[in-house]
C-alpha atoms as a PDB file:
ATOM      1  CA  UNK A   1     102.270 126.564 102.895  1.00  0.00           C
ATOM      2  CA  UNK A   2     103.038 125.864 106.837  1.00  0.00           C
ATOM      3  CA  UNK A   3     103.305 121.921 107.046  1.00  0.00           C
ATOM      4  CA  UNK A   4     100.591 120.327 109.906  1.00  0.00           C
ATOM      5  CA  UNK A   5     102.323 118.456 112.217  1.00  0.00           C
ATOM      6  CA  UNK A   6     100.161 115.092 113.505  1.00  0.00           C
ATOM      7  CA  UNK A   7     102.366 114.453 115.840  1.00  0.00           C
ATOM      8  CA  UNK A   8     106.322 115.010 117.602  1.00  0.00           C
ATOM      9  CA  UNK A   9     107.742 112.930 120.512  1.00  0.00           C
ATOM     10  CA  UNK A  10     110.229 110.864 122.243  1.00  0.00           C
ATOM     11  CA  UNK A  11     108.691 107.731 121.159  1.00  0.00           C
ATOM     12  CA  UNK A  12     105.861 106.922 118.326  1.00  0.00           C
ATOM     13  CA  UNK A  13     102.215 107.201 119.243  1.00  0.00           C
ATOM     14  CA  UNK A  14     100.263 104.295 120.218  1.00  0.00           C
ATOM     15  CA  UNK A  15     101.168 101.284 120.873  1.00  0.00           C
ATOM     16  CA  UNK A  16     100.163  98.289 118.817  1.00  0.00           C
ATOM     17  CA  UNK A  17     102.880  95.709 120.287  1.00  0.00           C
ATOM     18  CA  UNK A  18     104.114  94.445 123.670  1.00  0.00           C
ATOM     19  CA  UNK A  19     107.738  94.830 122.795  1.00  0.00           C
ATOM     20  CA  UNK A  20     106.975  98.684 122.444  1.00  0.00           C
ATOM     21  CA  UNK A  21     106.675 100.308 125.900  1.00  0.00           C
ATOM     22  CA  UNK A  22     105.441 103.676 127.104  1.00  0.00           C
ATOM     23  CA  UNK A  23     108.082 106.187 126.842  1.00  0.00           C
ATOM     24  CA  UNK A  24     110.215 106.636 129.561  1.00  0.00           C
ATOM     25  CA  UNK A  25     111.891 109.482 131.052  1.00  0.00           C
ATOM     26  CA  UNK A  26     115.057 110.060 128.867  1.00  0.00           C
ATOM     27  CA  UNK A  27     116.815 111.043 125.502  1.00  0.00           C
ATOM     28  CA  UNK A  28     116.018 107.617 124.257  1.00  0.00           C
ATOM     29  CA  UNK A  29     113.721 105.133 123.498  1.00  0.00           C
ATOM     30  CA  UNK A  30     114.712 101.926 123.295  1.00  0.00           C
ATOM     31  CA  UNK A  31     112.480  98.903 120.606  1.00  0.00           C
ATOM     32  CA  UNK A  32     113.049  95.425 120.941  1.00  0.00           C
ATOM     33  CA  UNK A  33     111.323  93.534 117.575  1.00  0.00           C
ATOM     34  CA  UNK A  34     109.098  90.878 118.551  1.00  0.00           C
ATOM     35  CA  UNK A  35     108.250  87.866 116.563  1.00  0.00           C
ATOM     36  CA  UNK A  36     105.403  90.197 115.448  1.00  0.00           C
ATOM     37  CA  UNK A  37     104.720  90.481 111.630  1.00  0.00           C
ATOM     38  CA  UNK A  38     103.187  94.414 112.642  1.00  0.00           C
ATOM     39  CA  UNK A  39     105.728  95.412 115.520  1.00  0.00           C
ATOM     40  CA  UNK A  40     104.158  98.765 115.491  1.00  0.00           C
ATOM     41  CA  UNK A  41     101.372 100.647 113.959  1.00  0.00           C
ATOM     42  CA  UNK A  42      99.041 103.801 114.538  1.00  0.00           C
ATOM     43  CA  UNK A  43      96.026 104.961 112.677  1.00  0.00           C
ATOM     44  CA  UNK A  44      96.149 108.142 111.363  1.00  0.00           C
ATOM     45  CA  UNK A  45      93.300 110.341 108.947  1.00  0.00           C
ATOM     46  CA  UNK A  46      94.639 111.405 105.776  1.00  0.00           C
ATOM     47  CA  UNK A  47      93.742 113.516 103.032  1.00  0.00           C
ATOM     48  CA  UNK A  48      93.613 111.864  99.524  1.00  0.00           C
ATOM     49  CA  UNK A  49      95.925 113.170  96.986  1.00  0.00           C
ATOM     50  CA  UNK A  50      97.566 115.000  99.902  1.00  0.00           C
ATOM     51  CA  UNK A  51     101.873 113.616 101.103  1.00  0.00           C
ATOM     52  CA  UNK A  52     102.648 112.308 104.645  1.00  0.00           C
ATOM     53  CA  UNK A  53     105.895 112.153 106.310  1.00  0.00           C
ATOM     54  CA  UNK A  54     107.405 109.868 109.254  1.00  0.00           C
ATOM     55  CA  UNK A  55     110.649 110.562 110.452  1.00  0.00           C
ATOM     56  CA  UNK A  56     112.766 109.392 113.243  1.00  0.00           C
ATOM     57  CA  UNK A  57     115.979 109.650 114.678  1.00  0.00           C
ATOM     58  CA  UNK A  58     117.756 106.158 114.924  1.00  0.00           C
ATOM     59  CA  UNK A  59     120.511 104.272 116.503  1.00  0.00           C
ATOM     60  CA  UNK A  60     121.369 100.304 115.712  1.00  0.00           C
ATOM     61  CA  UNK A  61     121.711  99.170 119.427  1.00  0.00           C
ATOM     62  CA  UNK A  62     124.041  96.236 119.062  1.00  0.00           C
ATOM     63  CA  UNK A  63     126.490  95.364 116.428  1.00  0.00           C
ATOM     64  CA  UNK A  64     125.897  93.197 113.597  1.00  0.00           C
ATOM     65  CA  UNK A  65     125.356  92.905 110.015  1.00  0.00           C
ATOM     66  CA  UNK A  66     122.650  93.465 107.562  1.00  0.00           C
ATOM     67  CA  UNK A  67     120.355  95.344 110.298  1.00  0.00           C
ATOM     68  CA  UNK A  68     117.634  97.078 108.770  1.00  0.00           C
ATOM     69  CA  UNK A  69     115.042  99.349 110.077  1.00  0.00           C
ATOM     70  CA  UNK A  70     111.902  99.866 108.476  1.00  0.00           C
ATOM     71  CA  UNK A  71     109.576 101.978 108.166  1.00  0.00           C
ATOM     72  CA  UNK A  72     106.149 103.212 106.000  1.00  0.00           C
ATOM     73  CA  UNK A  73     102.950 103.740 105.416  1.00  0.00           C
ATOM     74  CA  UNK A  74      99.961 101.369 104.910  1.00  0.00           C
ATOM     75  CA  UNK A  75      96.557 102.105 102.987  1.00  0.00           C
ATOM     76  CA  UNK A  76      94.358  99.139 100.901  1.00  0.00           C
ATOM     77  CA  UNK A  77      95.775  99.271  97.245  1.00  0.00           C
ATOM     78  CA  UNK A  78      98.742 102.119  98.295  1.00  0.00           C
ATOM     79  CA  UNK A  79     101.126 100.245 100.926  1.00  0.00           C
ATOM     80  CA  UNK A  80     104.649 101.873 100.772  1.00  0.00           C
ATOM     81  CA  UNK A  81     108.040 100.744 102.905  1.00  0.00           C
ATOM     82  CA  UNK A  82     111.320 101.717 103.305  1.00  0.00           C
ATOM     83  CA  UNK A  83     114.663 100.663 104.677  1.00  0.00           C
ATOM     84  CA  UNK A  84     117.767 101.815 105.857  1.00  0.00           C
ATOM     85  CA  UNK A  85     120.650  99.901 106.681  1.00  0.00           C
ATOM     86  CA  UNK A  86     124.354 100.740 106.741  1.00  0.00           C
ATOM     87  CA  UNK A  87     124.629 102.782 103.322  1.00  0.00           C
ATOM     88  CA  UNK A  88     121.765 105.176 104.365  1.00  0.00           C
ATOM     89  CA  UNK A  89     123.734 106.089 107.979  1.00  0.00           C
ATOM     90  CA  UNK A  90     122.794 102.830 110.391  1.00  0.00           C
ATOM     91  CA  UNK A  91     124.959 102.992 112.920  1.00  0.00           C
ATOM     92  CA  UNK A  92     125.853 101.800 116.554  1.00  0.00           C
ATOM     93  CA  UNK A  93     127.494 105.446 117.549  1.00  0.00           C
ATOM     94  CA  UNK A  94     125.241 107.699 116.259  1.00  0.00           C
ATOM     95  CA  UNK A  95     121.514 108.916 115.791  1.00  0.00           C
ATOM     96  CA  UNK A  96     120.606 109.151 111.880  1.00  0.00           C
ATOM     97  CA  UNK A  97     117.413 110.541 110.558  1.00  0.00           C
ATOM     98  CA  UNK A  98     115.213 109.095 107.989  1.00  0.00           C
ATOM     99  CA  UNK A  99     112.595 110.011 106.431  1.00  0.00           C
ATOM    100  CA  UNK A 100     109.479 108.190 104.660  1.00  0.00           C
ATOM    101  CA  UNK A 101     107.500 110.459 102.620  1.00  0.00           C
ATOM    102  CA  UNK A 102     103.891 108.723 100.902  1.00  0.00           C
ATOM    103  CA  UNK A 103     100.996 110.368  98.857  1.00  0.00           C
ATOM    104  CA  UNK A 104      97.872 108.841 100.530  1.00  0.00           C
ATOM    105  CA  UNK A 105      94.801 107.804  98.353  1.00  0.00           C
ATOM    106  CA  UNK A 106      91.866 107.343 100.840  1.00  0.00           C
ATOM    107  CA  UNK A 107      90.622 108.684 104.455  1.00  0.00           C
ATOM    108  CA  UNK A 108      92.053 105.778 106.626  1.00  0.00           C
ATOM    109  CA  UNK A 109      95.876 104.952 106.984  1.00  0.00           C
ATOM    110  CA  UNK A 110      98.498 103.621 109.061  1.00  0.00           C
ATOM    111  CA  UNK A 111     101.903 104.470 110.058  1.00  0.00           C
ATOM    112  CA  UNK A 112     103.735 101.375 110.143  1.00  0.00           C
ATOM    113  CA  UNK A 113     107.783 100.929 112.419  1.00  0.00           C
ATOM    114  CA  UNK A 114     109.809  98.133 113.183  1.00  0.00           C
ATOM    115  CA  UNK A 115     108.897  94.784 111.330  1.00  0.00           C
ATOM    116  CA  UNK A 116     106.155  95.422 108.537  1.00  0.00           C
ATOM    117  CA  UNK A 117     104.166  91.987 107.619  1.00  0.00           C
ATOM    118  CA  UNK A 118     103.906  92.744 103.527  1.00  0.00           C
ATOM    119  CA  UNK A 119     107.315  94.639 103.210  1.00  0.00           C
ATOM    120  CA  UNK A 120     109.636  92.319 101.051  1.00  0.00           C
ATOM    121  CA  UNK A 121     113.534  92.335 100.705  1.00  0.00           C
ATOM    122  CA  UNK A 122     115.547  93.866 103.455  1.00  0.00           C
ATOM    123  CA  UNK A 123     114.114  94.951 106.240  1.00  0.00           C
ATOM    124  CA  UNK A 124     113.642  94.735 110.062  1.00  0.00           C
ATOM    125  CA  UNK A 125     113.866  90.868 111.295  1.00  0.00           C
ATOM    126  CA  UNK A 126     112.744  89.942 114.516  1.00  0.00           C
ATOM    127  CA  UNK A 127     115.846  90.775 117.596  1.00  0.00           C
ATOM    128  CA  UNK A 128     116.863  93.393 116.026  1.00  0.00           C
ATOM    129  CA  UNK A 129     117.372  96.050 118.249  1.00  0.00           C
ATOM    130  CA  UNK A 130     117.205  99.773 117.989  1.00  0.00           C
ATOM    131  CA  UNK A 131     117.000 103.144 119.649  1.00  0.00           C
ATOM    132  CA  UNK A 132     114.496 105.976 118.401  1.00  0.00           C
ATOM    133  CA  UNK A 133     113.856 109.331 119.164  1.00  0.00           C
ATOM    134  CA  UNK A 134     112.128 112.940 117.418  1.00  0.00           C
ATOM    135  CA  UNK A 135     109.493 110.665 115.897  1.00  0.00           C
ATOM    136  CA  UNK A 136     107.221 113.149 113.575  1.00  0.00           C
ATOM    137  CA  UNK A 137     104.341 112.766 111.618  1.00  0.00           C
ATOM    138  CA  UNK A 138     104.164 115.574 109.157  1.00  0.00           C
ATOM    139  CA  UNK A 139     101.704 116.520 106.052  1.00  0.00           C
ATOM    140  CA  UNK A 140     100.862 119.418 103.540  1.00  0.00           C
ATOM    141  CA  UNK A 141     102.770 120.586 100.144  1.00  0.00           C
ATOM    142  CA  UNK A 142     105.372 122.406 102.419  1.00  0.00           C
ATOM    143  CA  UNK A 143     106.540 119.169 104.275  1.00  0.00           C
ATOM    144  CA  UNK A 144     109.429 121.521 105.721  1.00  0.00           C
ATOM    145  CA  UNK A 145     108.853 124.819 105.934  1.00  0.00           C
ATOM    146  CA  UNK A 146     111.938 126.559 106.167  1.00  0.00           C
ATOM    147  CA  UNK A 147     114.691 126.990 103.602  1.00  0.00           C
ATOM    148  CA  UNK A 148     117.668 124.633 104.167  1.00  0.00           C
ATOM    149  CA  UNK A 149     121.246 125.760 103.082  1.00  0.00           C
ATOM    150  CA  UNK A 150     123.751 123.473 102.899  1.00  0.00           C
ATOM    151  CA  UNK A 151     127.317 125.010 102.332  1.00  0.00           C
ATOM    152  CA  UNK A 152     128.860 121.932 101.553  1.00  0.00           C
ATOM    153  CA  UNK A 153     128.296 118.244  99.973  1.00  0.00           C
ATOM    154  CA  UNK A 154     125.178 116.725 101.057  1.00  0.00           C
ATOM    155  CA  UNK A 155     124.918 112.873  99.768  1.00  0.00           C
ATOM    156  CA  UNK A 156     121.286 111.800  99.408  1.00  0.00           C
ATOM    157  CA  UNK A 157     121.056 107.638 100.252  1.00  0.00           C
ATOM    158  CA  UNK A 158     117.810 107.435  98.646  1.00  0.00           C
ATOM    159  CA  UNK A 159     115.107 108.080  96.731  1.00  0.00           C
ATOM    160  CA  UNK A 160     114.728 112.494  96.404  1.00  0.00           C
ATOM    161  CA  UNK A 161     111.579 113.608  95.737  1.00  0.00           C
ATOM    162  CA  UNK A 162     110.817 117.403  95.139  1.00  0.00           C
ATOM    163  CA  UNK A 163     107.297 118.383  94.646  1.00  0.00           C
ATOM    164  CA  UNK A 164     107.697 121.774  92.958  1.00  0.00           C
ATOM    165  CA  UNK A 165     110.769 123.067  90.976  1.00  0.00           C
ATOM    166  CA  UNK A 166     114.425 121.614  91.200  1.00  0.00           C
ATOM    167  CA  UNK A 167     117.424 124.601  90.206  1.00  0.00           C
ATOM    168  CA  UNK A 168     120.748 123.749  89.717  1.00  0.00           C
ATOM    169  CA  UNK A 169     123.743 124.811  87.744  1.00  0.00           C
ATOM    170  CA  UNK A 170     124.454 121.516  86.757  1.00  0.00           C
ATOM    171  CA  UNK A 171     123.835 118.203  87.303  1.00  0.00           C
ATOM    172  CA  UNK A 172     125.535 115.076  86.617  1.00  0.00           C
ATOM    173  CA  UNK A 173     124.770 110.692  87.148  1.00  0.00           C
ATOM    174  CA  UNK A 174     127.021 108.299  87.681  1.00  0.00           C
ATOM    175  CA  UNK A 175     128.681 106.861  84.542  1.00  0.00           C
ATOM    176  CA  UNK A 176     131.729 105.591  84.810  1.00  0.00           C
ATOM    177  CA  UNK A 177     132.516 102.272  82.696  1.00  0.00           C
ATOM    178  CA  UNK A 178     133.940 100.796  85.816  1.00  0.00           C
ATOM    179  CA  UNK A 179     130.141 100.833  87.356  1.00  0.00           C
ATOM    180  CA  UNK A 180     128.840  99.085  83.942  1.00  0.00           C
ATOM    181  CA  UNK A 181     128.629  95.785  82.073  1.00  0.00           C
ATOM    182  CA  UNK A 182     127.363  94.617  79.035  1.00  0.00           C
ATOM    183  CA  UNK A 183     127.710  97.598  77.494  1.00  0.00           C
ATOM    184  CA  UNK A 184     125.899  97.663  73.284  1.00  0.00           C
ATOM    185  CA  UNK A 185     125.151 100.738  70.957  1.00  0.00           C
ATOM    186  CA  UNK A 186     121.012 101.517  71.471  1.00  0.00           C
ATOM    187  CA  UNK A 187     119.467  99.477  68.292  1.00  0.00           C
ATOM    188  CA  UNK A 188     118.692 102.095  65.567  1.00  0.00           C
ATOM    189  CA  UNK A 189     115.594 100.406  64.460  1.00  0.00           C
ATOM    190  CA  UNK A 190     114.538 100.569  68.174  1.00  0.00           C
ATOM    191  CA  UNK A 191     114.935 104.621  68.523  1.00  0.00           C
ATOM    192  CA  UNK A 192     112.947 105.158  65.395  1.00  0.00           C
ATOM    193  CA  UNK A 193     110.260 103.156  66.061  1.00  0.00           C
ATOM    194  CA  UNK A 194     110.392 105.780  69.608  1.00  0.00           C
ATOM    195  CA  UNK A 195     110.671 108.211  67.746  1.00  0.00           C
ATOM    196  CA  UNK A 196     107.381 107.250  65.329  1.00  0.00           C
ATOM    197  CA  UNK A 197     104.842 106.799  67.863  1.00  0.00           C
ATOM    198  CA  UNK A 198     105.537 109.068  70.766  1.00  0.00           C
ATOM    199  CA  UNK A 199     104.171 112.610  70.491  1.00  0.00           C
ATOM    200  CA  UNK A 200     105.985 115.588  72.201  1.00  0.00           C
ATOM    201  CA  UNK A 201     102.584 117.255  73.847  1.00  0.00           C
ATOM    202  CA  UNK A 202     101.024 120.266  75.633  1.00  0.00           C
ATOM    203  CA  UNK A 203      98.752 119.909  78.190  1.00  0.00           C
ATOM    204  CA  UNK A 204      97.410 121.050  81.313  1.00  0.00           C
ATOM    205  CA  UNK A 205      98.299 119.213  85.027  1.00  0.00           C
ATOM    206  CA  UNK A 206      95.199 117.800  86.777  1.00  0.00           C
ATOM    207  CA  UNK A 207      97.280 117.135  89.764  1.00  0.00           C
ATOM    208  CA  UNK A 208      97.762 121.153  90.412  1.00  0.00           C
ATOM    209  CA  UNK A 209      94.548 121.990  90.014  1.00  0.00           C
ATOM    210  CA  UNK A 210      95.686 123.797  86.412  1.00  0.00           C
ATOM    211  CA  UNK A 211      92.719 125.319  84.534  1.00  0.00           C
ATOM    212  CA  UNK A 212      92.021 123.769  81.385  1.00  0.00           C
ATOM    213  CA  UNK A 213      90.359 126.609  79.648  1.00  0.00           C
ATOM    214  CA  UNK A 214      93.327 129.182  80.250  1.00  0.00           C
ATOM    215  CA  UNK A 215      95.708 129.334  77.350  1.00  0.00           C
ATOM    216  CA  UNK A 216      98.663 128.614  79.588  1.00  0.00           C
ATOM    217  CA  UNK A 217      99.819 124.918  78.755  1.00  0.00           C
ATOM    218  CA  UNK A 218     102.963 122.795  79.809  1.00  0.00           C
ATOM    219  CA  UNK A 219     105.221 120.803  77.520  1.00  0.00           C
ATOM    220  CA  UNK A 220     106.371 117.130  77.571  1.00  0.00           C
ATOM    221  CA  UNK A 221     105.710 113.970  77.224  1.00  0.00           C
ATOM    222  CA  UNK A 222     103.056 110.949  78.497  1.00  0.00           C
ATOM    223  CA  UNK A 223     104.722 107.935  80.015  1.00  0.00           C
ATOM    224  CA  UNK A 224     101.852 105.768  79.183  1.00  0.00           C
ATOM    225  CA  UNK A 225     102.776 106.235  75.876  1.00  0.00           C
ATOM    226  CA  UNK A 226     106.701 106.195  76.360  1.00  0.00           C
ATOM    227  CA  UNK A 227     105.866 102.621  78.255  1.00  0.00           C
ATOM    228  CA  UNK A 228     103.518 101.495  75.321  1.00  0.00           C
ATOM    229  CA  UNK A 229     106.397 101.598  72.799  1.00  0.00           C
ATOM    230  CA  UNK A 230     109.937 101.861  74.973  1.00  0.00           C
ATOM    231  CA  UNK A 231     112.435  98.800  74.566  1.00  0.00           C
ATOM    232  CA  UNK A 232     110.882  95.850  76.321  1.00  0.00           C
ATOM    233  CA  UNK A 233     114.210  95.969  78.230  1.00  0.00           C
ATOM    234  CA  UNK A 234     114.822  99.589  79.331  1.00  0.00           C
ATOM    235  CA  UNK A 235     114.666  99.902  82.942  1.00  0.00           C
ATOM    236  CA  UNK A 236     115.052 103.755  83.313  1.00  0.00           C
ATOM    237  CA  UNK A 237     112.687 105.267  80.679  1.00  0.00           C
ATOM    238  CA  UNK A 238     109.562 104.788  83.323  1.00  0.00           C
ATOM    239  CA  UNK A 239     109.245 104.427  86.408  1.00  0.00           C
ATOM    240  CA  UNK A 240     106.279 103.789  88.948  1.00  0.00           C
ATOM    241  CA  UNK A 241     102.650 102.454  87.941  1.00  0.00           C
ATOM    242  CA  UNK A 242      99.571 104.214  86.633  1.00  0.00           C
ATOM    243  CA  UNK A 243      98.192 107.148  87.847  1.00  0.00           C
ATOM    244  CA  UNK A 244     101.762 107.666  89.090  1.00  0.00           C
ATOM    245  CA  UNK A 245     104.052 107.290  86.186  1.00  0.00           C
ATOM    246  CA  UNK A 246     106.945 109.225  85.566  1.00  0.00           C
ATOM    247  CA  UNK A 247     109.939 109.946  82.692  1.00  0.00           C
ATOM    248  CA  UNK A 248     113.280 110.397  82.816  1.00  0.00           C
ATOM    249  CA  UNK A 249     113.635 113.239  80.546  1.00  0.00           C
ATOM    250  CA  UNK A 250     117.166 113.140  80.539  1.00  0.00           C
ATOM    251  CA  UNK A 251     117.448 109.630  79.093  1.00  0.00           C
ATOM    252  CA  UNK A 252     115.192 110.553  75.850  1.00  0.00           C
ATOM    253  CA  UNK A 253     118.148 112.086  74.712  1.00  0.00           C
ATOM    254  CA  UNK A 254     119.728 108.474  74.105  1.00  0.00           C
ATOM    255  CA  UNK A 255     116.728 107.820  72.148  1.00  0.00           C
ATOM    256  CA  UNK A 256     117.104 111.181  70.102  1.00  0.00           C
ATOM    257  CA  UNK A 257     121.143 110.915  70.077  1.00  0.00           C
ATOM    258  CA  UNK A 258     121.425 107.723  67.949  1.00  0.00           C
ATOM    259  CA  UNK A 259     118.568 108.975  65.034  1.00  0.00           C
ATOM    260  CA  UNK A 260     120.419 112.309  65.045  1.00  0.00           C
ATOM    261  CA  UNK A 261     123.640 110.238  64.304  1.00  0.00           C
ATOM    262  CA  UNK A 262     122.493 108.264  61.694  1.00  0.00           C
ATOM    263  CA  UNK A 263     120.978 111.213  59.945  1.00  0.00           C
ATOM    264  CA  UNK A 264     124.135 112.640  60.065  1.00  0.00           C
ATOM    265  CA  UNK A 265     125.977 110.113  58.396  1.00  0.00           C
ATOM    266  CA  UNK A 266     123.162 110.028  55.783  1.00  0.00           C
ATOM    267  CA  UNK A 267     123.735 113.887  55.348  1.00  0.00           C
ATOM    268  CA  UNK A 268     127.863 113.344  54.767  1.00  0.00           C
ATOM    269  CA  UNK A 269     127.372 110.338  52.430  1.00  0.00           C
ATOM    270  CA  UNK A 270     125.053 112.215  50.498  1.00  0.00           C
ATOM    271  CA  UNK A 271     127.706 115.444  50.670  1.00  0.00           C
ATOM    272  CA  UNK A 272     130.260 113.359  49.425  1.00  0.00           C
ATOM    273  CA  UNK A 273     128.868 112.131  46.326  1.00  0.00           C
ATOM    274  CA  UNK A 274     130.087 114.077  43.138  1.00  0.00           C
ATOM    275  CA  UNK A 275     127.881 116.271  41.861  1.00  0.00           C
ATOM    276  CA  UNK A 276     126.456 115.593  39.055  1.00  0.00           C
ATOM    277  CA  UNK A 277     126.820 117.703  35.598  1.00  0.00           C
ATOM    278  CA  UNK A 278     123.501 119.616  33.972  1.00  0.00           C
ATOM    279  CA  UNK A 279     123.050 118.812  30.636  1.00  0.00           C
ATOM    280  CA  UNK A 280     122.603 122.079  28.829  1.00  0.00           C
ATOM    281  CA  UNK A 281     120.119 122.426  26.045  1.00  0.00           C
ATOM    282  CA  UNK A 282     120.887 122.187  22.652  1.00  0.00           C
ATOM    283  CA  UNK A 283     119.979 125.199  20.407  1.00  0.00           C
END
């Protein structure tokens, strides 16, 4: 499905802030943050359940460390920021793209740039200065709707999210001891009580409209219940809140892995018992 563009231009739309001028003739647009806890935002109408997209081009104008720029979207109950600093492409050489994709929940929203009042951690300060350019505001299940091939390595500084299939011939996460500390075997008593009280299930998605009488059903799992009775410690079973919960599939293996091992070494004890004699029957 063709994506709706809300708007594309040199500079963002409205103006909630002195510090942001009126476009200027030019390739560039030049933002000065203000003491301002909103430096800039916009309204915009949005579609609940539908996903919105701001991008820009950016440039860090001066040098200096731990520069952020921010950027999200704002709705009551469903306020969502990023940042991008140095690791995600901030430079002082070069424009770098990035990209802020939300689901909205309600009607009324707002596009939010530059210093963002709620937004915690890093993120824009005021006198930080940048350059922007090819702001878009972009919506619909096709949020680009072309194919993109990339012939070589293409590093991803962020979150990815794909909102229909993912195919690849393999894939592989960073694991290397070097990158890890405090490293202890998963509790056995831990991945059977997982193992107990979580359900493998079929089911229907309400989220893609999926008819419920049709005999077609999808497999998996529900993170409500893999939250309900993960390790009060594990930080990569679940992620996000409720309605929005998701699983890592890949790490239920771990889970899976360690009863599997113990059974085996149940299954070899066992093997290596001597058998024992029949008694046969006296006539």
């Amino acid at each position: 499905m063709k994506s709706n563009t809300f708007y594309s231009g040199l500079g963002p739309a409205g103006y909630a802030s002195t510090s942001w001028p009126s476009p200027a003739a030019g390739s560039t647009y030049s933002v000065f943050t203000s003491t301002s806890n909103y430096e800039h935002y916009y309204w915009v109408g949005t579609v609940p359940g539908q996903y919105y997209t701001i991008s820009c081009s950016v440039k860090q104008a001066s040098a200096g460390s731990n520069v952020f720029w921010s950027q999200g979207w704002e709705q009551s109950g469903n306020n969502f920021a990023e940042s991008f600093g140095a690791q995600q492409g901030l430079n002082t050489s070069s424009y770098t793209v990035f990209s802020t994709t939300w689901k909205a929940t309600s009607t009324s929203s707002y596009y939010l740039m530059g210093q963002i009042g709620w937004q915690g951690g890093n993120k824009t300060v005021s006198g930080n200065v940048f350059h922007i350019n090819s702001v878009q505001i972009t919506t619909g299940p096709g949020l680009v709707n072309q194919g993109v091939l990339c012939a070589g390595p293409m590093d991803i500084q962020g979150t990815c999210r794909v909102s229909s299939s993912l195919h690849a011939m393999n894939t592989y996460s960073t694991s290397d001891r070097s990158k890890k500390d405090a490293i202890e075997d998963l509790p056995l008593a831990e991945c059977q009580h997982m193992l107990a009280n979580v359900s493998a299930r079929k089911f229907v998605r309400t989220d893609y409209g999926e008819d419920p009488t049709k005999r077609e059903r999808k497999i998996g799992f529900i993170a409500d219940e893999i939250a309900q009775y993960q390790m009060p410690y594990a930080s990569n079973l679940v992620e996000g809140q409720s309605p929005d919960q998701s699983v890592a599939y890949d790490r239920i293996a771990c889970i899976l892995w360690q009863v599997v091992k113990n059974q085996e070494d149940r299954i070899k004890a066992l093997e290596a018992q001597p058998a024992k004699k029949s008694r046969s029957s006296k006539t």
